[in-house]
PDB file of N, CA and C in Angstrom:
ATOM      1  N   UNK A   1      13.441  -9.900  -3.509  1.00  0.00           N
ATOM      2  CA  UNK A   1      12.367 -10.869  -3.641  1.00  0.00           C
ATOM      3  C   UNK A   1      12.412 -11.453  -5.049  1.00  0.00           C
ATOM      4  N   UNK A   2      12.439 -12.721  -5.101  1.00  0.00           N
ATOM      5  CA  UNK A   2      12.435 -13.538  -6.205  1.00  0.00           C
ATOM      6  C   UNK A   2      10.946 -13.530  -7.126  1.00  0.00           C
ATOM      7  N   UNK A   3      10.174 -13.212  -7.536  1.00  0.00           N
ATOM      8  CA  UNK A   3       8.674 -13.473  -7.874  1.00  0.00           C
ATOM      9  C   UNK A   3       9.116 -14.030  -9.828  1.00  0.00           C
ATOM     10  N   UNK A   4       7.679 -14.751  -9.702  1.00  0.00           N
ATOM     11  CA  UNK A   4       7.790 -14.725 -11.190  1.00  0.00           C
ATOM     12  C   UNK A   4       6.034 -14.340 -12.002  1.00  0.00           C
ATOM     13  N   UNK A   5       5.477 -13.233 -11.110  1.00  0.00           N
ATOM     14  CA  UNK A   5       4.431 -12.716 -11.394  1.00  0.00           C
ATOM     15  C   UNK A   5       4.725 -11.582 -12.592  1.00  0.00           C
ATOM     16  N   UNK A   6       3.131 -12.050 -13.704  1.00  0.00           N
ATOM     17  CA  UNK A   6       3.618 -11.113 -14.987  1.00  0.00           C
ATOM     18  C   UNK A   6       2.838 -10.091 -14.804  1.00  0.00           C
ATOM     19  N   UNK A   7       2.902  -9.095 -16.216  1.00  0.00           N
ATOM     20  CA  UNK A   7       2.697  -8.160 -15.828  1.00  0.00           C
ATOM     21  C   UNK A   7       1.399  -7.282 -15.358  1.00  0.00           C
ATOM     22  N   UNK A   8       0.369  -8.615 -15.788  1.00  0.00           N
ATOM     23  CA  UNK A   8      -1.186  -8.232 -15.403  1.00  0.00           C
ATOM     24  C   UNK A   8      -1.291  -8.924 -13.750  1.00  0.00           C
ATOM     25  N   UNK A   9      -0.368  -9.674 -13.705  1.00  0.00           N
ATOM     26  CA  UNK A   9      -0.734  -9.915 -12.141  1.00  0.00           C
ATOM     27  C   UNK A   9      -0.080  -9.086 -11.285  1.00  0.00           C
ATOM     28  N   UNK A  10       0.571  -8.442 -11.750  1.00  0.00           N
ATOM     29  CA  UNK A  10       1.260  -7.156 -11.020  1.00  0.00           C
ATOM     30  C   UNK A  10       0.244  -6.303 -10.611  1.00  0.00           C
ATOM     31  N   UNK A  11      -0.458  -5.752 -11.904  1.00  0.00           N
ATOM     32  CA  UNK A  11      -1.064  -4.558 -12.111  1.00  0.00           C
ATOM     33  C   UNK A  11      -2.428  -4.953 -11.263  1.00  0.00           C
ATOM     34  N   UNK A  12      -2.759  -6.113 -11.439  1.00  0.00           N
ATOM     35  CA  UNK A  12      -3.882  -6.581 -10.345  1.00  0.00           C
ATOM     36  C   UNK A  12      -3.494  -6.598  -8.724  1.00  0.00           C
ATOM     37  N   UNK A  13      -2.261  -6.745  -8.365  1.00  0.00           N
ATOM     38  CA  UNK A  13      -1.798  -6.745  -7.176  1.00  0.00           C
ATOM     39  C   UNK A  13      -1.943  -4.660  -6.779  1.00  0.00           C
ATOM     40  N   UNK A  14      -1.390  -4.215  -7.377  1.00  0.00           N
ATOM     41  CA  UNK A  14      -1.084  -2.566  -7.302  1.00  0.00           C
ATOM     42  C   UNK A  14      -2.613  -2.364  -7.133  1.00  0.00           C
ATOM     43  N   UNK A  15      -3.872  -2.675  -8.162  1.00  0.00           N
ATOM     44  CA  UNK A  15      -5.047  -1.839  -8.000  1.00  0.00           C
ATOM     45  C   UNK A  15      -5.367  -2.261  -6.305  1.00  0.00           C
ATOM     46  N   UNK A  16      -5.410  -3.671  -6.013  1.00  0.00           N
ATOM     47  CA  UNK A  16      -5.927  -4.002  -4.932  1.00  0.00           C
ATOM     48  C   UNK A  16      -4.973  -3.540  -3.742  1.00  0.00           C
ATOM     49  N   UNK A  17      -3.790  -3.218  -3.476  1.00  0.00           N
ATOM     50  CA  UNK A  17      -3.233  -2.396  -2.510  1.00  0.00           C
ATOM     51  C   UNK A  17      -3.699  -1.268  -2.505  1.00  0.00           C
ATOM     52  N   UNK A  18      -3.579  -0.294  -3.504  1.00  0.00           N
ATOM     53  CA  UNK A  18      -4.275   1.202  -3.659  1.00  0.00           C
ATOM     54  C   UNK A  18      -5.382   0.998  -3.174  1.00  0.00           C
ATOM     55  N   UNK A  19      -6.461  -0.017  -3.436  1.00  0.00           N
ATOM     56  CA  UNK A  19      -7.777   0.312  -2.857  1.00  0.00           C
ATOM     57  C   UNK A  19      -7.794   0.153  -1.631  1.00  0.00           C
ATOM     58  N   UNK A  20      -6.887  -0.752  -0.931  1.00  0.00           N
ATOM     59  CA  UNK A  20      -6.686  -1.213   0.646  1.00  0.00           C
ATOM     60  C   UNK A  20      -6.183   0.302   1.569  1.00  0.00           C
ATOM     61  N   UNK A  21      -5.606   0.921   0.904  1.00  0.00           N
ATOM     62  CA  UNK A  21      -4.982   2.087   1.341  1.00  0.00           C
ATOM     63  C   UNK A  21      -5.990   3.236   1.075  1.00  0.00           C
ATOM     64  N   UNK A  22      -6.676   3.378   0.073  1.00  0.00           N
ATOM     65  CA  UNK A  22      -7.853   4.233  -0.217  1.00  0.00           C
ATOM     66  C   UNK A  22      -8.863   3.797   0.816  1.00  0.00           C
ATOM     67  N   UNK A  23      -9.328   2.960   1.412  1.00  0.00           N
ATOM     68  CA  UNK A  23     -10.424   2.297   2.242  1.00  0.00           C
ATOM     69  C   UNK A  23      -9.703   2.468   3.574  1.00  0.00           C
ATOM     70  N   UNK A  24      -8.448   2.196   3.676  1.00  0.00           N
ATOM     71  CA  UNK A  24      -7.996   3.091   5.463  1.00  0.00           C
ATOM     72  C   UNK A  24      -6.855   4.111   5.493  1.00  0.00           C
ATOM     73  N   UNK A  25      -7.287   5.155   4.150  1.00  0.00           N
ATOM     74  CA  UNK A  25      -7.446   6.550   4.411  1.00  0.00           C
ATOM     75  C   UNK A  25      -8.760   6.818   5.059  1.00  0.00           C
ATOM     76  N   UNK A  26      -9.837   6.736   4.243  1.00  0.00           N
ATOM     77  CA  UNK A  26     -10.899   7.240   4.692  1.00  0.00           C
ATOM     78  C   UNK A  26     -11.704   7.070   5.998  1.00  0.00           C
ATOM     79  N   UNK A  27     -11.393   5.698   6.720  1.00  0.00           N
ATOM     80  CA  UNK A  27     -11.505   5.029   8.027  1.00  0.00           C
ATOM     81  C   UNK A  27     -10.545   6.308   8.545  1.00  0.00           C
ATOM     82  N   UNK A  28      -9.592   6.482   8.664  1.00  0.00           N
ATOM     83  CA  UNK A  28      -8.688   7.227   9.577  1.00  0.00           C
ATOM     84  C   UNK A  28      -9.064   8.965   9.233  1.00  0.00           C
ATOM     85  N   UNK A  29      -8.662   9.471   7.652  1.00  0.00           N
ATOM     86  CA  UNK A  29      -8.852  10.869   7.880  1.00  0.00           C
ATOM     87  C   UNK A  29      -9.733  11.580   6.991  1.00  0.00           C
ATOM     88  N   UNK A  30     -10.857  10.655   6.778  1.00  0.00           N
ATOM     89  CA  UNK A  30     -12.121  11.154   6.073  1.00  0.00           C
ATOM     90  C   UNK A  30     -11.774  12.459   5.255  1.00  0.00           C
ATOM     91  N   UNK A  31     -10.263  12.198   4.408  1.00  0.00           N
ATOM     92  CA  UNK A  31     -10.141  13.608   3.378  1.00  0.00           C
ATOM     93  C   UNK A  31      -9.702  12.518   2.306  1.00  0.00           C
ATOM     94  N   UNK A  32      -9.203  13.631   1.407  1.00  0.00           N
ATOM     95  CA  UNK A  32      -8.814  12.943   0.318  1.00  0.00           C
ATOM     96  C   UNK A  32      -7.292  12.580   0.760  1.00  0.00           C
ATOM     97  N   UNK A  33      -6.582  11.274  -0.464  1.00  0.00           N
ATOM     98  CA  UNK A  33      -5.425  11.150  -0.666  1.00  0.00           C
ATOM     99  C   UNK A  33      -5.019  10.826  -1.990  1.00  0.00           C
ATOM    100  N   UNK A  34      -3.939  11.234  -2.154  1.00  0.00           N
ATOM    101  CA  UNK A  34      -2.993  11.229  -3.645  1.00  0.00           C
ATOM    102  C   UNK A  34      -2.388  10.055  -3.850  1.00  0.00           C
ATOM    103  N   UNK A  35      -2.143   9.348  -4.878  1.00  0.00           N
ATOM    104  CA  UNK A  35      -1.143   7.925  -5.058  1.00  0.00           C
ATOM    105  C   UNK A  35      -0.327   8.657  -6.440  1.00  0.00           C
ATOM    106  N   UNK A  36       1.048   8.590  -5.682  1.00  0.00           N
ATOM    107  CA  UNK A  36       2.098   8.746  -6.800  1.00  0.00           C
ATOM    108  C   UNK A  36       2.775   7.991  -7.084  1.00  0.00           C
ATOM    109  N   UNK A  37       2.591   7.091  -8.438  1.00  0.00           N
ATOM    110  CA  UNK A  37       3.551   5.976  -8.709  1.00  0.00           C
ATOM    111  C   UNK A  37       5.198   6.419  -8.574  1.00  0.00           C
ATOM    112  N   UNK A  38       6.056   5.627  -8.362  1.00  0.00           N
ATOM    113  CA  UNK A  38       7.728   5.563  -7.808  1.00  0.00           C
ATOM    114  C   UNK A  38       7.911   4.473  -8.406  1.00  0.00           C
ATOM    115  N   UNK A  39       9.404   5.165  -9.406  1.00  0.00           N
ATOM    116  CA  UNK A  39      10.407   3.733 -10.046  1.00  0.00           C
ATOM    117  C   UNK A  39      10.531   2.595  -8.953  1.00  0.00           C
ATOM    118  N   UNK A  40       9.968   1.542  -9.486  1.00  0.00           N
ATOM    119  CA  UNK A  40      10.616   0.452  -9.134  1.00  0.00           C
ATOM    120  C   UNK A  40      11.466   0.166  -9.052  1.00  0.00           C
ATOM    121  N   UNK A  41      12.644  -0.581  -7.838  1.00  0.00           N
ATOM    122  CA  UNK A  41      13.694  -1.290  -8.026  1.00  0.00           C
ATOM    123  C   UNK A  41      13.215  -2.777  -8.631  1.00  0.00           C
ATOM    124  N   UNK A  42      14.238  -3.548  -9.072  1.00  0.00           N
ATOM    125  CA  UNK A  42      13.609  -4.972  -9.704  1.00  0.00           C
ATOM    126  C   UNK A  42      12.989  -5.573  -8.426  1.00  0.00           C
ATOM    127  N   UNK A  43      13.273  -5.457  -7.190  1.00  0.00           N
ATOM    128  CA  UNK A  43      12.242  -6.598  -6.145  1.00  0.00           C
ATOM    129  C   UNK A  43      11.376  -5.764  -6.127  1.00  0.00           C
ATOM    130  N   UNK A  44      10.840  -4.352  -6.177  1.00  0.00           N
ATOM    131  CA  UNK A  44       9.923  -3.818  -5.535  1.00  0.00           C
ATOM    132  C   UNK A  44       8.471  -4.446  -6.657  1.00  0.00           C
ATOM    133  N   UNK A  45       7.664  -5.290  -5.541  1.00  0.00           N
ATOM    134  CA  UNK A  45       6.205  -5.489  -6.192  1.00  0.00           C
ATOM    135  C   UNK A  45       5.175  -4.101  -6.399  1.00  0.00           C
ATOM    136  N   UNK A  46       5.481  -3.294  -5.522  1.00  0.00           N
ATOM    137  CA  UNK A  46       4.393  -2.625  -5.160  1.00  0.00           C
ATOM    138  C   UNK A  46       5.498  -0.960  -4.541  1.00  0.00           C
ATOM    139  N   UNK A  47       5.536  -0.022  -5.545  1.00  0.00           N
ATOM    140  CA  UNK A  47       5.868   1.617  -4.561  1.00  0.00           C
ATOM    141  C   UNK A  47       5.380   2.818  -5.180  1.00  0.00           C
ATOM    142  N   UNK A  48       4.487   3.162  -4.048  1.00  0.00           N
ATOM    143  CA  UNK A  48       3.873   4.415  -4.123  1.00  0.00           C
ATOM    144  C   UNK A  48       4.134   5.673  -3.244  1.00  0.00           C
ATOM    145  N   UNK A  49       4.401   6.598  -3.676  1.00  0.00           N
ATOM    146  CA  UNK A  49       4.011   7.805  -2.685  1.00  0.00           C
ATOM    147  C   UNK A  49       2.194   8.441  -2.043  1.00  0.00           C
ATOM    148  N   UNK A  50       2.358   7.782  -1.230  1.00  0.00           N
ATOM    149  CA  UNK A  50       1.144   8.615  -0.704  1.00  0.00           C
ATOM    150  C   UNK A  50       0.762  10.378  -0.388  1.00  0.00           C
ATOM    151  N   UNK A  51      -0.204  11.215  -0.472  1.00  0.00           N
ATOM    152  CA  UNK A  51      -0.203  12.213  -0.095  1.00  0.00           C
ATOM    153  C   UNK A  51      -1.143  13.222  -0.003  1.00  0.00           C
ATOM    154  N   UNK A  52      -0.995  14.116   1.462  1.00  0.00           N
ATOM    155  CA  UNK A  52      -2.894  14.800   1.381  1.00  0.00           C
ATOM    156  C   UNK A  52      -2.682  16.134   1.229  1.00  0.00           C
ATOM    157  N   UNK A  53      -4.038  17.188   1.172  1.00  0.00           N
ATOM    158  CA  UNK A  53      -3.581  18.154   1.230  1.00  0.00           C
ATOM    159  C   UNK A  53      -3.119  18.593   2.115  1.00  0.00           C
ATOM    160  N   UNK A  54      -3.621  18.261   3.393  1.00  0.00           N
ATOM    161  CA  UNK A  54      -3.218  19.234   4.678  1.00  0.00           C
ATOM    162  C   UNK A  54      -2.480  17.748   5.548  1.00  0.00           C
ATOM    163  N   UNK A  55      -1.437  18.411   6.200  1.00  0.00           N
ATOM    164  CA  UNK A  55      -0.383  17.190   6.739  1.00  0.00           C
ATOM    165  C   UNK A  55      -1.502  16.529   8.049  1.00  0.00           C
ATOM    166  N   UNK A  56      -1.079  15.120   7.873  1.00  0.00           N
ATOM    167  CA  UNK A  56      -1.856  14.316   9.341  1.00  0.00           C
ATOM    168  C   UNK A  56      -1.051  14.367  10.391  1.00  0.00           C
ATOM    169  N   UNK A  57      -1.882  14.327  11.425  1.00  0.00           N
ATOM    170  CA  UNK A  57      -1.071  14.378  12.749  1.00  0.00           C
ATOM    171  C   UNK A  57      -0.122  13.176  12.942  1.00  0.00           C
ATOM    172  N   UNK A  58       0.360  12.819  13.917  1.00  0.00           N
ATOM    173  CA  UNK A  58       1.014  12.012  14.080  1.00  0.00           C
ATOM    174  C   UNK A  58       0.257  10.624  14.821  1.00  0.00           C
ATOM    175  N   UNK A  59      -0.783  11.171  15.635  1.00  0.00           N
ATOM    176  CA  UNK A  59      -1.869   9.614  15.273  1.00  0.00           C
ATOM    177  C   UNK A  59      -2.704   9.593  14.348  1.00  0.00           C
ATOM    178  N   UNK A  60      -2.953  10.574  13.362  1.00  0.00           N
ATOM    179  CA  UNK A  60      -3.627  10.018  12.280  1.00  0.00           C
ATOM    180  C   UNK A  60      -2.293   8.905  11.348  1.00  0.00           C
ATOM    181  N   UNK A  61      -1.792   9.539  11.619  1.00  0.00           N
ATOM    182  CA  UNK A  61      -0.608   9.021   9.885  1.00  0.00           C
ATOM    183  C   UNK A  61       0.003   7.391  10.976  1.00  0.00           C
ATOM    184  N   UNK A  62      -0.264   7.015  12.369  1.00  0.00           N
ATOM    185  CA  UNK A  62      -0.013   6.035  13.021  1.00  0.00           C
ATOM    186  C   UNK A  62      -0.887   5.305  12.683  1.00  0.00           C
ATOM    187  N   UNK A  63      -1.945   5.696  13.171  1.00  0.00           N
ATOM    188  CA  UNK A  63      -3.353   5.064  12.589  1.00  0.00           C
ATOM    189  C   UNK A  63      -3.583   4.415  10.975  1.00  0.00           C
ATOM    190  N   UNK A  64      -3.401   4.975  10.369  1.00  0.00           N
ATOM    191  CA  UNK A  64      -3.517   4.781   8.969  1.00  0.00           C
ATOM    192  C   UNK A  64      -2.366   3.882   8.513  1.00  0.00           C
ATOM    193  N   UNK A  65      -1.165   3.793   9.048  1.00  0.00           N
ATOM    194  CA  UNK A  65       0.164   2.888   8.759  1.00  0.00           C
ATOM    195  C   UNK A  65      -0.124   1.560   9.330  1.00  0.00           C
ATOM    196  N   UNK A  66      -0.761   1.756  10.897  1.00  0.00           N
ATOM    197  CA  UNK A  66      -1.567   0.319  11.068  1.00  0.00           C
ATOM    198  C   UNK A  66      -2.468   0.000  10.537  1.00  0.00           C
ATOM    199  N   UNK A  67      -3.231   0.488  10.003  1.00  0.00           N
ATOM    200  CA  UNK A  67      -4.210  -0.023   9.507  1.00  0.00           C
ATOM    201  C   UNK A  67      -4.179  -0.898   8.005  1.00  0.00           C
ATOM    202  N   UNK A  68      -3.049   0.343   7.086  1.00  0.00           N
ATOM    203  CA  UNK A  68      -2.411  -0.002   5.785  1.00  0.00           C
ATOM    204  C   UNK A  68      -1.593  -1.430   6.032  1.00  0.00           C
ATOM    205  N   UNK A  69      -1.189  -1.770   6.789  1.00  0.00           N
ATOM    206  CA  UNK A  69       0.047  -2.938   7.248  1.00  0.00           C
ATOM    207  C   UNK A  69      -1.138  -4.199   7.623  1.00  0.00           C
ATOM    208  N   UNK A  70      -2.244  -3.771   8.343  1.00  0.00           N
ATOM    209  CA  UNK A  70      -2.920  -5.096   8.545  1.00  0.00           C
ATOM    210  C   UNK A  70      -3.351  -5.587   7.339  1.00  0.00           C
ATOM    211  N   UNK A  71      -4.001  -4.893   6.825  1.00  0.00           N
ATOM    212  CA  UNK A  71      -4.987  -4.710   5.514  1.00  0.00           C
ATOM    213  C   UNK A  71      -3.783  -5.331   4.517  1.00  0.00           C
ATOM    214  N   UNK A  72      -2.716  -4.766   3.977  1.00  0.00           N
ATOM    215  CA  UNK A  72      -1.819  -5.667   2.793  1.00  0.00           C
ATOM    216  C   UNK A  72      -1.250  -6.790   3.775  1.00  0.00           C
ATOM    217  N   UNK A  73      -1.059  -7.080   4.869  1.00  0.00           N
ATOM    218  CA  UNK A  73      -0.256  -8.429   5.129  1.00  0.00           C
ATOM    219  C   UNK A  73      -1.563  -9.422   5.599  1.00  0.00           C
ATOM    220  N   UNK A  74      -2.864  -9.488   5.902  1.00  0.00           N
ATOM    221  CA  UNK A  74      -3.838  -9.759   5.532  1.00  0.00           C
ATOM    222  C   UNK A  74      -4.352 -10.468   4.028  1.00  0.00           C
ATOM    223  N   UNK A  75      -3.883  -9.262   3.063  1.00  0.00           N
ATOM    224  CA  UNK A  75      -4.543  -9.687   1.581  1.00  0.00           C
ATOM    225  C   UNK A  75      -3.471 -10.669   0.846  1.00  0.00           C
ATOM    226  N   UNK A  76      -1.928 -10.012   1.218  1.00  0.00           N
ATOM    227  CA  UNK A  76      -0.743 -11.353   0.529  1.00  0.00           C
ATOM    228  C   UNK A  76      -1.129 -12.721   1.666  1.00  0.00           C
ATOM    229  N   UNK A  77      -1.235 -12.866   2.441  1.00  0.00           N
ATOM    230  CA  UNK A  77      -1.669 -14.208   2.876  1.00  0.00           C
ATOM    231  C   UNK A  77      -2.355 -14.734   2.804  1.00  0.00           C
ATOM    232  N   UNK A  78      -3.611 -13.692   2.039  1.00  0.00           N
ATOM    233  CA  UNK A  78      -4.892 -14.604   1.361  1.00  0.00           C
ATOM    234  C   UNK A  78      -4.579 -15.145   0.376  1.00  0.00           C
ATOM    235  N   UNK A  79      -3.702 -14.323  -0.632  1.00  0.00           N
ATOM    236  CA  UNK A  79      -3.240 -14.331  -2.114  1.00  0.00           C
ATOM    237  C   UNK A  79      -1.953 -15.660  -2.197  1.00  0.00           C
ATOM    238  N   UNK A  80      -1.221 -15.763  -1.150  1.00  0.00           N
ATOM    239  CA  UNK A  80      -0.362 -16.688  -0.798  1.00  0.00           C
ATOM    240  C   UNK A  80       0.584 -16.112  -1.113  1.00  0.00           C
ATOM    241  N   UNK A  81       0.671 -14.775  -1.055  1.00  0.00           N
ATOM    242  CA  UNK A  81       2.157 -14.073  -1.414  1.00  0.00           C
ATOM    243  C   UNK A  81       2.964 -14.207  -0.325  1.00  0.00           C
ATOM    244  N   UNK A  82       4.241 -14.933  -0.330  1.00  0.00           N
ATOM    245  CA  UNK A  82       4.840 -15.114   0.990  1.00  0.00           C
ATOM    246  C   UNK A  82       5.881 -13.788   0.835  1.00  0.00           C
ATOM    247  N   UNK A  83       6.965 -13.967   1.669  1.00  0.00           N
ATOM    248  CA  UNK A  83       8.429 -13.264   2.081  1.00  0.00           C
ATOM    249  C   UNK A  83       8.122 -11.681   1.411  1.00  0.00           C
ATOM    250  N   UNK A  84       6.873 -10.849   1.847  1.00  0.00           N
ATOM    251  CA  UNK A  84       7.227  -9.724   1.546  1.00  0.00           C
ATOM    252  C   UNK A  84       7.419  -8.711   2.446  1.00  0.00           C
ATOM    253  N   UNK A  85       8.129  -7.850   2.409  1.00  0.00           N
ATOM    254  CA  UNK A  85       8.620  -6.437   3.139  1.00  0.00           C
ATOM    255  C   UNK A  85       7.664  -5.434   2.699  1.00  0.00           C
ATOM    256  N   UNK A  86       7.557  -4.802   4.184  1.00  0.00           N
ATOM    257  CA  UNK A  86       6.333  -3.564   3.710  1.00  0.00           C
ATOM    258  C   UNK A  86       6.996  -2.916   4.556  1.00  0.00           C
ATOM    259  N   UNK A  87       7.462  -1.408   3.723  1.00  0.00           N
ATOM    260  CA  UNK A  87       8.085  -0.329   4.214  1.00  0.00           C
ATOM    261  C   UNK A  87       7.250   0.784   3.917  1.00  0.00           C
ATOM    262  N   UNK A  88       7.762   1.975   4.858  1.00  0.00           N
ATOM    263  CA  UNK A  88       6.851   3.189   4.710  1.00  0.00           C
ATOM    264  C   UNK A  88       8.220   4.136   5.252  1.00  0.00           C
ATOM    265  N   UNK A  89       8.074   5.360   4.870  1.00  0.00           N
ATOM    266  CA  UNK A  89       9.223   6.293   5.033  1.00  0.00           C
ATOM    267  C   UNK A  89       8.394   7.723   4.734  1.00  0.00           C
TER     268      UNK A  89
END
C-alpha cells in the first residue's frame, strides 16, 4: 500500500481501530483483551496481536472477526481510506 499519512495520522488511525476492536470484544466476550503492538512491515498501516486470558471458542473468536472486519472496513470508508487489506491469523 502506497499511503502518504504522517505520523500523527497514523497514530490517530491505530487509537481508533483498537477502540473498534475493544468495543467488539466486549459485544462478543464480555472479558478482557490484550493489544500487542507488532513490527511493522513498510505497507502495514495498522498490526496488532490480540489476546485473552482464557482461549475463545470458535464462534466467539468468528463472531468477534466479523464484527472487527465490519467495524474497520466501515470506519476506512468513512475516513476515505481506500485499497486496504485486513488480515487476521
Amino acid at each position: 500500500m502506497d499511503h502518504d499519512y504522517n505520523e500523527r495520522e497514523l497514530k490517530m488511525l491505530e487509537v481508533l481501530l483498537l477502540n473498534l476492536a475493544a468495543h467488539a470484544n466486549m459485544l462478543i466476550t464480555k472479558g478482557n483483551m490484550m493489544f500487542n503492538p507488532l513490527e511493522k512491515n513498510e505497507d502495514d498501516l495498522f498490526r496488532f496481536q490480540f489476546a485473552w486470558q482464557k482461549s475463545l471458542s470458535e464462534e466467539q473468536y468468528k463472531d468477534f472477526i466479523e464484527s472487527v472486519e465490519k467495524k474497520y472496513n466501515t470506519a476506512l470508508m468513512m475516513s476515505t481510506i481506500e485499497n486496504v487489506r485486513i488480515y487476521f491469523q
